[in-house]
PDB file of N, CA and C in Angstrom:
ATOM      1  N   UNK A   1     -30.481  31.750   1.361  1.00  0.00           N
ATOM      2  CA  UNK A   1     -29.995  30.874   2.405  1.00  0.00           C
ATOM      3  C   UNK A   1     -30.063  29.418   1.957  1.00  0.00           C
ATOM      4  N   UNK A   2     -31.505  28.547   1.019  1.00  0.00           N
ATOM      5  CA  UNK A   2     -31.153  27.395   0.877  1.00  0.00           C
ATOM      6  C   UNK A   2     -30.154  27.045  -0.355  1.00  0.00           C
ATOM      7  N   UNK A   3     -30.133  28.355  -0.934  1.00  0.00           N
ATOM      8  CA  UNK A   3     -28.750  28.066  -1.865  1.00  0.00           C
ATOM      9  C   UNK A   3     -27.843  27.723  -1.757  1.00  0.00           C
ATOM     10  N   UNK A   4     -27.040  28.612  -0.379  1.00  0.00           N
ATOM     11  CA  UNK A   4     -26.177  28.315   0.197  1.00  0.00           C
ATOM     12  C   UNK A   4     -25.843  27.172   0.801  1.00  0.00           C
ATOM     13  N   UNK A   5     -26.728  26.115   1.712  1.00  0.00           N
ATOM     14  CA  UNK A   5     -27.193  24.661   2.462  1.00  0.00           C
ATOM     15  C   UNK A   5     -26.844  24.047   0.703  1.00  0.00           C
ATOM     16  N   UNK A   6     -27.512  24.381  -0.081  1.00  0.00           N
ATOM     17  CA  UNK A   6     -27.724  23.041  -1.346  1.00  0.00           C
ATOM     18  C   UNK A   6     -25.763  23.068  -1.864  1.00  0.00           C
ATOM     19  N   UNK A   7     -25.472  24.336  -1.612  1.00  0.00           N
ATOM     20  CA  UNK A   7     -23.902  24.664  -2.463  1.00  0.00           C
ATOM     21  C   UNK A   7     -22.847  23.464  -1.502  1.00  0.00           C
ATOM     22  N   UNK A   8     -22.971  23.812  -0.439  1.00  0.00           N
ATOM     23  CA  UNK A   8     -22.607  23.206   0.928  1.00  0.00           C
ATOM     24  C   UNK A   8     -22.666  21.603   1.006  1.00  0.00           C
ATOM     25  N   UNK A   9     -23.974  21.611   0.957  1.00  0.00           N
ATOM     26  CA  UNK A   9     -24.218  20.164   1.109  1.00  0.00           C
ATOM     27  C   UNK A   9     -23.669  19.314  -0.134  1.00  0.00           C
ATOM     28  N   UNK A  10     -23.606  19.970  -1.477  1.00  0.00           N
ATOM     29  CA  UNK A  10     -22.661  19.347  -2.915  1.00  0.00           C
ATOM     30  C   UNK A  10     -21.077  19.579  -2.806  1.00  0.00           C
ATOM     31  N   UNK A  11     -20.706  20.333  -2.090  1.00  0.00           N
ATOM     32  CA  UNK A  11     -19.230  20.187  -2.034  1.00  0.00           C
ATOM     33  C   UNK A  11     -19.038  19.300  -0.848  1.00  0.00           C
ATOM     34  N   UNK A  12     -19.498  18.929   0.322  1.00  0.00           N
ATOM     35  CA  UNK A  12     -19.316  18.014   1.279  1.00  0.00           C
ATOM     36  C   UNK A  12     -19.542  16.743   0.507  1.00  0.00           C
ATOM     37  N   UNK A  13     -20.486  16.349  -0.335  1.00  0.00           N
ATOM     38  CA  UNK A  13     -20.637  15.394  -1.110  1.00  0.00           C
ATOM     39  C   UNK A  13     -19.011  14.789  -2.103  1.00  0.00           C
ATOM     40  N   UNK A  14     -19.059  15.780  -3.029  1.00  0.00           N
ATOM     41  CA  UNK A  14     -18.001  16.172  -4.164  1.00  0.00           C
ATOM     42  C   UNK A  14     -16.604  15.644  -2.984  1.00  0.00           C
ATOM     43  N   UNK A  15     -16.503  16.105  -1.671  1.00  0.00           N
ATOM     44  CA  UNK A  15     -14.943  16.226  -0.855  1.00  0.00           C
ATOM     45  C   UNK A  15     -15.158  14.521  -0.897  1.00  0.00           C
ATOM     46  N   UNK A  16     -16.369  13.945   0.094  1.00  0.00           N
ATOM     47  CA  UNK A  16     -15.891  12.850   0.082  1.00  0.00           C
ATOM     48  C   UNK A  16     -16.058  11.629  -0.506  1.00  0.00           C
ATOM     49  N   UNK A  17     -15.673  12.257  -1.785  1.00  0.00           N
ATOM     50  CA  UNK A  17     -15.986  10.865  -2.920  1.00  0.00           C
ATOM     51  C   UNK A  17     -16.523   9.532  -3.476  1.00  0.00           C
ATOM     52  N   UNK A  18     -17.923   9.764  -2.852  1.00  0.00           N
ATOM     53  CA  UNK A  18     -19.082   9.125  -3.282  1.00  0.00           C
ATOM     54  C   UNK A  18     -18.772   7.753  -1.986  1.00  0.00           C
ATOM     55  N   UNK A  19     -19.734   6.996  -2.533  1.00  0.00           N
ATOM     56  CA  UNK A  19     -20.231   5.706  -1.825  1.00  0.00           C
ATOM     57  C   UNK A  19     -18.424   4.727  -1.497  1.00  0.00           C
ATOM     58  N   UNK A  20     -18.784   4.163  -0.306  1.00  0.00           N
ATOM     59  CA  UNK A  20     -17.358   3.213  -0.323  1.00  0.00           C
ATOM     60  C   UNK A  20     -18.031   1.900  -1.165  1.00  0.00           C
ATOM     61  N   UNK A  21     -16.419   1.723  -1.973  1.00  0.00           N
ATOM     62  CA  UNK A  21     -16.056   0.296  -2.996  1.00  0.00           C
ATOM     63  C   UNK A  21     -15.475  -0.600  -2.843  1.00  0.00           C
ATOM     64  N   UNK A  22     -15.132  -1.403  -3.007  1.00  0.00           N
ATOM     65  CA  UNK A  22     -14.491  -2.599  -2.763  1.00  0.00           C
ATOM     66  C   UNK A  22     -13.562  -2.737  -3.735  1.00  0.00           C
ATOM     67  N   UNK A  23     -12.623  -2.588  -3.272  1.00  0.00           N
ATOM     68  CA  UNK A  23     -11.064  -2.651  -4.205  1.00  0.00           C
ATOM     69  C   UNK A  23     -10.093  -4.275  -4.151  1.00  0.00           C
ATOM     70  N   UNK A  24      -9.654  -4.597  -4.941  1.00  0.00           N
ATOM     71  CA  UNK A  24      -8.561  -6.347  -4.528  1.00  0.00           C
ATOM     72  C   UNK A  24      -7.363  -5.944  -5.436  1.00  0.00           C
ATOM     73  N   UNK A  25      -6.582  -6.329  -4.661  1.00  0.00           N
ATOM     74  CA  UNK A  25      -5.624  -6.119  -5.136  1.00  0.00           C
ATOM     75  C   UNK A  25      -4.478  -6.972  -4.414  1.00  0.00           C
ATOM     76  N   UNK A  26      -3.013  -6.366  -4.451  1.00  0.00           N
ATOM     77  CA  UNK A  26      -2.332  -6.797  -3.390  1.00  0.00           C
ATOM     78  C   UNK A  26      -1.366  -5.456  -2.576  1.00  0.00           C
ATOM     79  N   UNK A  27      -0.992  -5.425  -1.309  1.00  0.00           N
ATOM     80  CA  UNK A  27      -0.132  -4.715  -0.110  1.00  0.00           C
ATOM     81  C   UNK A  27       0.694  -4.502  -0.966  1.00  0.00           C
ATOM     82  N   UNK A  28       1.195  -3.709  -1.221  1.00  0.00           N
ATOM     83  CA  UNK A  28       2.696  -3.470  -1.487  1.00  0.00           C
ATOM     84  C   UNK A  28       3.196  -1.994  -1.037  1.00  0.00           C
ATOM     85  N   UNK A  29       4.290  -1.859  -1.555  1.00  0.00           N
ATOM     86  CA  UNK A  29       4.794  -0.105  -0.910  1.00  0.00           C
ATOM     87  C   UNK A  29       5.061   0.870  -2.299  1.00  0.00           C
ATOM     88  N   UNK A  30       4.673   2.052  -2.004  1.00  0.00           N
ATOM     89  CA  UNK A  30       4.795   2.960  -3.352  1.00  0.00           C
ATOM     90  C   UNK A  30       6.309   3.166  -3.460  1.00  0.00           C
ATOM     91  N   UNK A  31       7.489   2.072  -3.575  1.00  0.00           N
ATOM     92  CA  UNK A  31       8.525   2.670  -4.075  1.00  0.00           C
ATOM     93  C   UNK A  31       8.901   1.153  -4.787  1.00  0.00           C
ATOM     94  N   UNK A  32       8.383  -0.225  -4.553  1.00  0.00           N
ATOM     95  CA  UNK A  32       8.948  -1.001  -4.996  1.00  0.00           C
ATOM     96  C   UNK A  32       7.649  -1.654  -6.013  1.00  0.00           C
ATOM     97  N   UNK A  33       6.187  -1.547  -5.737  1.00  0.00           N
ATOM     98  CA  UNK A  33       4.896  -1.567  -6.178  1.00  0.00           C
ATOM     99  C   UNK A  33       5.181  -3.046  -6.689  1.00  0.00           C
ATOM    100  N   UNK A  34       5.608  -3.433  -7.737  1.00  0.00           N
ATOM    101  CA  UNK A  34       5.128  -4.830  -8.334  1.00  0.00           C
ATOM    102  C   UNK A  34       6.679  -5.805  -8.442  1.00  0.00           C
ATOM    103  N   UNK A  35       7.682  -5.042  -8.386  1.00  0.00           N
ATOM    104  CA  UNK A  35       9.325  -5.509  -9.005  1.00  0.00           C
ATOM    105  C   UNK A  35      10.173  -5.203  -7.241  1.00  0.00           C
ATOM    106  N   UNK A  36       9.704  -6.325  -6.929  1.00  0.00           N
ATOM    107  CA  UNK A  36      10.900  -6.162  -5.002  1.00  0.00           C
ATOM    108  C   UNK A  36      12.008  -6.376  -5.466  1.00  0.00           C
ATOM    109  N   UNK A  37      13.101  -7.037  -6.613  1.00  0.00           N
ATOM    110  CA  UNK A  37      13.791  -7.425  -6.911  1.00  0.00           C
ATOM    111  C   UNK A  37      15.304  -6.634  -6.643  1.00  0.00           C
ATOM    112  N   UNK A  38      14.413  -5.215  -6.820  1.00  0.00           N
ATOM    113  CA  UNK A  38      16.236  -4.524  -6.953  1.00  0.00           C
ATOM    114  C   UNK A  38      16.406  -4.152  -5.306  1.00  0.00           C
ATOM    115  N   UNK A  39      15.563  -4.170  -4.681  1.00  0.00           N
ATOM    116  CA  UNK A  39      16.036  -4.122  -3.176  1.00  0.00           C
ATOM    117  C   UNK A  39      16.766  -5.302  -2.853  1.00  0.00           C
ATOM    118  N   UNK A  40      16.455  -6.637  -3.174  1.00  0.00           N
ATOM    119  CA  UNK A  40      17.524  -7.761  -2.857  1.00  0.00           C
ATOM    120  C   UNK A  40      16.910  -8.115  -1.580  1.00  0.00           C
ATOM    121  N   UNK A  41      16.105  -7.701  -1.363  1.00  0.00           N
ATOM    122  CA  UNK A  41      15.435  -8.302   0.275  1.00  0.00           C
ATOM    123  C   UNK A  41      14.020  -9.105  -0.166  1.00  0.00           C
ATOM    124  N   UNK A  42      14.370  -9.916   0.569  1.00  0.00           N
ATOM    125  CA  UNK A  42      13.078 -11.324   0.056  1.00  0.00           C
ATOM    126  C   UNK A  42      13.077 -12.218   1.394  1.00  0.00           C
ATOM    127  N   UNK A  43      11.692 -12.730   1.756  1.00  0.00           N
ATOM    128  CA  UNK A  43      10.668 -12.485   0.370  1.00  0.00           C
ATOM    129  C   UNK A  43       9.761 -11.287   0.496  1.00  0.00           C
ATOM    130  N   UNK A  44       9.034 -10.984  -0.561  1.00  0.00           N
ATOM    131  CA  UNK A  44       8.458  -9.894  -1.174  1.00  0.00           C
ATOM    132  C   UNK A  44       7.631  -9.020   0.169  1.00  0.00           C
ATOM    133  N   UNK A  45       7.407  -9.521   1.275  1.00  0.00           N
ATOM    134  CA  UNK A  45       6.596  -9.127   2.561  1.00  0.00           C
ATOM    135  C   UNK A  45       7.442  -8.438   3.172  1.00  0.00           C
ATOM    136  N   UNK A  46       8.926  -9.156   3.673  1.00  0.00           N
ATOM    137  CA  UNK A  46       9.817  -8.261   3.974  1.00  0.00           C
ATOM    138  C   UNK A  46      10.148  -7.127   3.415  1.00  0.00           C
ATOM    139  N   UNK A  47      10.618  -7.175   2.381  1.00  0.00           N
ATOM    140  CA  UNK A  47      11.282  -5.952   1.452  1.00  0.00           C
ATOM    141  C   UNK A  47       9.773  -4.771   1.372  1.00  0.00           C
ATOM    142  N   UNK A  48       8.289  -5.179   1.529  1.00  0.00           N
ATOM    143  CA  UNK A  48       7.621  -4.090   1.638  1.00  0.00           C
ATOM    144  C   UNK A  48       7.706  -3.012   3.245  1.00  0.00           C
ATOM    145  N   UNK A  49       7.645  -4.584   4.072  1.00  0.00           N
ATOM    146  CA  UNK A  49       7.794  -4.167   5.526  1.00  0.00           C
ATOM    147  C   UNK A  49       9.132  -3.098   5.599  1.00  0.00           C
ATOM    148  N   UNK A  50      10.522  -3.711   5.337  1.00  0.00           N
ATOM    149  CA  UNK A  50      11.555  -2.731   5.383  1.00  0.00           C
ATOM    150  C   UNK A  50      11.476  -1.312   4.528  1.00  0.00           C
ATOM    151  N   UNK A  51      11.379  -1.784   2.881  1.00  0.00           N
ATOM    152  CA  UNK A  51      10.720  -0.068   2.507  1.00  0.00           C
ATOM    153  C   UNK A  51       9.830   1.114   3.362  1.00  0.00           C
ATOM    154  N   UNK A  52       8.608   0.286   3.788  1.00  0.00           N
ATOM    155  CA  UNK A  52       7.817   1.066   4.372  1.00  0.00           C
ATOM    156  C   UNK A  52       8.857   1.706   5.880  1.00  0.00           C
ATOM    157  N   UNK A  53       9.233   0.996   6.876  1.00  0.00           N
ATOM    158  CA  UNK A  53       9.875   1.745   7.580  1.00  0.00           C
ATOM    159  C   UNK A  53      11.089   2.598   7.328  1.00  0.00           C
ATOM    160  N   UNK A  54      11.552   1.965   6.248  1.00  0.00           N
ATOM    161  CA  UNK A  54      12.907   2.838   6.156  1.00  0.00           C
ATOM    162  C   UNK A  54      12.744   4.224   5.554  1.00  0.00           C
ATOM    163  N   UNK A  55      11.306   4.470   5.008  1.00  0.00           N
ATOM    164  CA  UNK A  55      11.704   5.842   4.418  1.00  0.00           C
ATOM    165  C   UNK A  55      10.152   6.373   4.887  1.00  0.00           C
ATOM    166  N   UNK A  56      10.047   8.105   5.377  1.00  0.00           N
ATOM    167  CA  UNK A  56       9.038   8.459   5.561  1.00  0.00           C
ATOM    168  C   UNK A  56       8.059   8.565   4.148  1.00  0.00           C
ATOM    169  N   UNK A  57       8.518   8.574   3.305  1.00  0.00           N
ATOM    170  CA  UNK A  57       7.748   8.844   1.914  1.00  0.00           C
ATOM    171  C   UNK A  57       7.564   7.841   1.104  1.00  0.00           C
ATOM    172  N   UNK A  58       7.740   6.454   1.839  1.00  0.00           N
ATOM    173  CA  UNK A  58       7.261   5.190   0.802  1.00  0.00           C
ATOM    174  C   UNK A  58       6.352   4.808   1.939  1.00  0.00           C
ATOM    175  N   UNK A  59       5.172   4.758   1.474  1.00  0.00           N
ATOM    176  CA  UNK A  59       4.218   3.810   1.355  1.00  0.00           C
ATOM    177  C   UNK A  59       3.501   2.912   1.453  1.00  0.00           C
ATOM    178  N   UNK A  60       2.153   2.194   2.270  1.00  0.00           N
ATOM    179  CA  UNK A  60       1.766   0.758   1.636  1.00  0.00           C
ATOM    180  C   UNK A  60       0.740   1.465   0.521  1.00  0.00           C
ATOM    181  N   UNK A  61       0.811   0.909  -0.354  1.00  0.00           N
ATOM    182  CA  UNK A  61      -0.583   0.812  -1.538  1.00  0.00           C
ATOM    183  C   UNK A  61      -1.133  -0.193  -1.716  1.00  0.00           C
ATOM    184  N   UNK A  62      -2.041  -0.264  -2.521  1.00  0.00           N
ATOM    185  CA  UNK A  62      -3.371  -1.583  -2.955  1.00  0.00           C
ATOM    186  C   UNK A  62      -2.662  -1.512  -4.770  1.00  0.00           C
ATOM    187  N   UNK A  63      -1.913  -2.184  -5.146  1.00  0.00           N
ATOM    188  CA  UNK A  63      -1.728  -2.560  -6.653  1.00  0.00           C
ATOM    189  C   UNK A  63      -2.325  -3.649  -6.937  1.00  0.00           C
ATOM    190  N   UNK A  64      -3.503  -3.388  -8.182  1.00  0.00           N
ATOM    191  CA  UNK A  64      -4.708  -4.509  -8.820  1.00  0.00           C
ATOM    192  C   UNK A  64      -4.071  -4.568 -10.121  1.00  0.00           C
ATOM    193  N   UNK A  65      -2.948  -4.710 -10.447  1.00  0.00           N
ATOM    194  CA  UNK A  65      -2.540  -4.972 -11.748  1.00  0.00           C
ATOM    195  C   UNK A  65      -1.954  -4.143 -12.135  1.00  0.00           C
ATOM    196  N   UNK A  66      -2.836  -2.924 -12.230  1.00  0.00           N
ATOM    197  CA  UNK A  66      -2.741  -1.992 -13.208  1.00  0.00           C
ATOM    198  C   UNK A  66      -2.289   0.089 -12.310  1.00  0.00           C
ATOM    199  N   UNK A  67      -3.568  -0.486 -11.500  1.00  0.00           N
ATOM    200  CA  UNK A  67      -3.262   1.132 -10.921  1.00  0.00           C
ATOM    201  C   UNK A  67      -2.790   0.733  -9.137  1.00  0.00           C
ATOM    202  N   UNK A  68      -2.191   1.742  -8.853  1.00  0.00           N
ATOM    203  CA  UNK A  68      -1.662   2.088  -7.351  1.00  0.00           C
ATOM    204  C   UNK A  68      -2.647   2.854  -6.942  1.00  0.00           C
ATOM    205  N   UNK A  69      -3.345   2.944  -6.086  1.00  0.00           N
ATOM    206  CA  UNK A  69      -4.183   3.231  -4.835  1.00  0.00           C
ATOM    207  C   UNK A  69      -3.049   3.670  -3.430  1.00  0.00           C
ATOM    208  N   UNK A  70      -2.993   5.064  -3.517  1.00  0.00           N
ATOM    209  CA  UNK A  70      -2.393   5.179  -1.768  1.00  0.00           C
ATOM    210  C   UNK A  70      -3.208   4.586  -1.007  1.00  0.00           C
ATOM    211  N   UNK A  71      -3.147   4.255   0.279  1.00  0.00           N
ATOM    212  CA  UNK A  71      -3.865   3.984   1.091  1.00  0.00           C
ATOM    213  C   UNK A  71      -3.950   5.425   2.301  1.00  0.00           C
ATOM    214  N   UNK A  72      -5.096   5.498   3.018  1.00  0.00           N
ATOM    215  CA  UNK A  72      -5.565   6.514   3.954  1.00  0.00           C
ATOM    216  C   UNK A  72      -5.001   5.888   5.318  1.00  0.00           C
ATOM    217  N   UNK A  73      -5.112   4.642   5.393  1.00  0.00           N
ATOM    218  CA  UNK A  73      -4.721   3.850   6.651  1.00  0.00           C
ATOM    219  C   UNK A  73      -3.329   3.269   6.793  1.00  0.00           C
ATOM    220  N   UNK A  74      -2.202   3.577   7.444  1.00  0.00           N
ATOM    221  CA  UNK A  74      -1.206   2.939   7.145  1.00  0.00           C
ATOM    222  C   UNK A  74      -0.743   2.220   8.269  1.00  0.00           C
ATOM    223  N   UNK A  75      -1.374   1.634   9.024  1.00  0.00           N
ATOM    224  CA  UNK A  75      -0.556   0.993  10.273  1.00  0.00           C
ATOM    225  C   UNK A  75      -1.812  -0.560   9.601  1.00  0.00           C
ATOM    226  N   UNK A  76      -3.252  -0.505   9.364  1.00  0.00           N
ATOM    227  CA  UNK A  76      -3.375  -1.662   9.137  1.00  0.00           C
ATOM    228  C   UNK A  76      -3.276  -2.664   7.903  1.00  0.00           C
ATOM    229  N   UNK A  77      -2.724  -2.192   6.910  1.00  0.00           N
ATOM    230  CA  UNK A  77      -2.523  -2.725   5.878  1.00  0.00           C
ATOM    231  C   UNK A  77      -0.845  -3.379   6.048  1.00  0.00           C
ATOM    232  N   UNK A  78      -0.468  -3.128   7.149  1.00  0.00           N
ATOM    233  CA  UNK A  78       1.279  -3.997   7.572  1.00  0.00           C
ATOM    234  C   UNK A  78       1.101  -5.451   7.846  1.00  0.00           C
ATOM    235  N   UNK A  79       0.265  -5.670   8.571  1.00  0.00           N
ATOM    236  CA  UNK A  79       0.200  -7.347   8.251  1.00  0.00           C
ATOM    237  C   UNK A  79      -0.260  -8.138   7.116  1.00  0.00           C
ATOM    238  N   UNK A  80      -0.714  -7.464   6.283  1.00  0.00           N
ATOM    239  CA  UNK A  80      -1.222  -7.745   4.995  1.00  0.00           C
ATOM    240  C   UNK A  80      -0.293  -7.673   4.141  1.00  0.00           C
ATOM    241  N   UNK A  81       1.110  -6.972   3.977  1.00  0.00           N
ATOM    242  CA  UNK A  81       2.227  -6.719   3.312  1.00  0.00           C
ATOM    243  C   UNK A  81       2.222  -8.033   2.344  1.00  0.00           C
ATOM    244  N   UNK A  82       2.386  -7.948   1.072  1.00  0.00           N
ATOM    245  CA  UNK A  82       2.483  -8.644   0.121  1.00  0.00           C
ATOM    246  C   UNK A  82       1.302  -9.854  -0.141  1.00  0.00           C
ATOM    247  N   UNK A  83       0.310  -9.496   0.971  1.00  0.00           N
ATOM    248  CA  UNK A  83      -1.410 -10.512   0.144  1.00  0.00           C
ATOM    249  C   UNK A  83      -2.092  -9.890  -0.518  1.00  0.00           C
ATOM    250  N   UNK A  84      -3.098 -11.045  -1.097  1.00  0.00           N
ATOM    251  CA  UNK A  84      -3.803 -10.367  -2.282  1.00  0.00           C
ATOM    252  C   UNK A  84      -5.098  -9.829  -1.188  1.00  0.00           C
ATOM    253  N   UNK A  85      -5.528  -9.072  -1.310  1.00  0.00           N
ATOM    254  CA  UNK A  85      -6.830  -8.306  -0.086  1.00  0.00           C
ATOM    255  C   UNK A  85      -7.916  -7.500  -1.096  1.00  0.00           C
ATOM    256  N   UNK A  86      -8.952  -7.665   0.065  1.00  0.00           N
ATOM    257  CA  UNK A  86      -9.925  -6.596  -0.874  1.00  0.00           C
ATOM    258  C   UNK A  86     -10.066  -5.356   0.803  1.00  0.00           C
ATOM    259  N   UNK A  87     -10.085  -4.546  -0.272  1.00  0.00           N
ATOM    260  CA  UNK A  87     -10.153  -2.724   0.661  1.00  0.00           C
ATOM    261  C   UNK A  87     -11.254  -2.081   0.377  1.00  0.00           C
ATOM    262  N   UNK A  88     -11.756  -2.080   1.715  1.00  0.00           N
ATOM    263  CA  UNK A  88     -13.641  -1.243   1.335  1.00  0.00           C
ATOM    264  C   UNK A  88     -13.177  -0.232   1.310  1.00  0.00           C
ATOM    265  N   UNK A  89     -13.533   1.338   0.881  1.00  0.00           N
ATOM    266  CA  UNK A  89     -13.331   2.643   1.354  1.00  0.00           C
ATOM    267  C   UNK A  89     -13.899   3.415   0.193  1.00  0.00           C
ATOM    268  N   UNK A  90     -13.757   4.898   0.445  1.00  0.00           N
ATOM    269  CA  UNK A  90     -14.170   5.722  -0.366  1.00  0.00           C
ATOM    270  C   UNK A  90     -12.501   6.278  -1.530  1.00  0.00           C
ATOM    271  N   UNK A  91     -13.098   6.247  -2.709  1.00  0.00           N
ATOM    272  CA  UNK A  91     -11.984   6.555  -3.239  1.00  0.00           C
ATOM    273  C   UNK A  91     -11.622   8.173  -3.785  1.00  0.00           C
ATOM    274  N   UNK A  92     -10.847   8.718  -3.358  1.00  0.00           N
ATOM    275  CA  UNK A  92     -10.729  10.337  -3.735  1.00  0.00           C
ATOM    276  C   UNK A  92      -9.349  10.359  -4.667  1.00  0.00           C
ATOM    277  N   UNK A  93      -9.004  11.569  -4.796  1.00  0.00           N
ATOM    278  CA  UNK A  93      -7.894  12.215  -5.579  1.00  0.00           C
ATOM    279  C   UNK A  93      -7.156  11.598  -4.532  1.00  0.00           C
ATOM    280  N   UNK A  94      -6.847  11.272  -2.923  1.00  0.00           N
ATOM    281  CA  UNK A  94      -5.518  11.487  -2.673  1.00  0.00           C
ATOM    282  C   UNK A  94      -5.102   9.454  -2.394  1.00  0.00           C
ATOM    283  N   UNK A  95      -6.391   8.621  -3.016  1.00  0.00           N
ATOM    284  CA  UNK A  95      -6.587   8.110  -2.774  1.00  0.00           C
ATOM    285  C   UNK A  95      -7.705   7.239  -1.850  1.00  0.00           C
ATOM    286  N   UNK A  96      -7.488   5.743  -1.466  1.00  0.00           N
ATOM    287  CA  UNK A  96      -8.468   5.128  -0.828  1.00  0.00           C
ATOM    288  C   UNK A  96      -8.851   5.405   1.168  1.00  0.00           C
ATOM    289  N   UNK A  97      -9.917   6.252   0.870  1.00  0.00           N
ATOM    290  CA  UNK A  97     -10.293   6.172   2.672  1.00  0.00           C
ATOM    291  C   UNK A  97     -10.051   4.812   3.199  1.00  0.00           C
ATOM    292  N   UNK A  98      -9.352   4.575   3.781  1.00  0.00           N
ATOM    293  CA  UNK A  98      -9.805   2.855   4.145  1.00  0.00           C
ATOM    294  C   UNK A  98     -10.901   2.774   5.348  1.00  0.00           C
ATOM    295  N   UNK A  99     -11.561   2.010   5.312  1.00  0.00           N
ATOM    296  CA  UNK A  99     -12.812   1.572   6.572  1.00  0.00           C
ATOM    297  C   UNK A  99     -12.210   0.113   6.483  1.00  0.00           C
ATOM    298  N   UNK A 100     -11.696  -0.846   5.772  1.00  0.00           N
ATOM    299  CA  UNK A 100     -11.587  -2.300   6.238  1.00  0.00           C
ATOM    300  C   UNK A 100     -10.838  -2.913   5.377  1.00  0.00           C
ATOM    301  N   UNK A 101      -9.957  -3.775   5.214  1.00  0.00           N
ATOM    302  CA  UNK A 101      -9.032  -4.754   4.797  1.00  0.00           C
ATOM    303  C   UNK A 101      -9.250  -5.940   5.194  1.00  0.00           C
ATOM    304  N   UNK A 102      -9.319  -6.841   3.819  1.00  0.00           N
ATOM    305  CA  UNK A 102      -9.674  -8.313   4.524  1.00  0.00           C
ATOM    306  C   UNK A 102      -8.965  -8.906   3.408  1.00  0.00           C
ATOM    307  N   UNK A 103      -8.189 -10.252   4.104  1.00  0.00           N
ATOM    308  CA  UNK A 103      -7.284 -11.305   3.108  1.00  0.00           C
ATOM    309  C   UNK A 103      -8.182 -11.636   1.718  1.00  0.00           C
ATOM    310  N   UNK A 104      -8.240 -12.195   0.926  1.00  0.00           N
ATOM    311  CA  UNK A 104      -9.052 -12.413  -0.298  1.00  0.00           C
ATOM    312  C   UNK A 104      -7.973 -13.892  -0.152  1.00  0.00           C
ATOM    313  N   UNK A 105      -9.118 -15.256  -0.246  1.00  0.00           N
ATOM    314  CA  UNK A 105      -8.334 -16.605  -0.658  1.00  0.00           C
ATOM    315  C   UNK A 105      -8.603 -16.930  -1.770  1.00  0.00           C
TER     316      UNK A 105
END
């Protein structure tokens, strides 16, 4: 029986991917990420705002340069559309849990 509790209690661990981090980056949407250019809609806040509504399968993400982060939260990272922010949360395979978004000056 405490085998079972210890097996349990490491995959509940393992699911939700350790301690929350602090991520910075900037808002953007997983179809236009760093280049808004070929949408032709500017400036760069809009063209995330319109991506994001216009299609069910794009996106806001956290892009820090280098990697895309989905986000878990998608209604509060819309006023943030195209700032640079830092994102507390836990980070998994499907991406960032979000718990909080805050502007970065």
């Amino acid at each position: 029986m405490t085998k079972s509790i210890l097996l349990l209690i490491a995959a509940a661990t393992l699911f939700a991917g350790g301690p929350a981090r602090s991520f910075t980056g900037v808002i953007t949407d997983s179809m236009c990420v760093a280049n808004h250019k070929m949408m032709h809609i500017s400036p760069d806040p809009k063209c995330i705002g319109e991506c994001v509504k216009a299609s069910r399968t794009v996106k806001f993400v956290l892009y820090d340069g280098k990697n895309v982060y989905p986000l878990s939260d998608q209604q509060t990272p819309a006023p943030f559309a195209g700032q640079k922010v830092k994102v507390t949360g836990v980070l998994s395979g499907a991406g960032i849990q979000v718990t909080k978004i805050e502007e970065v000056k």
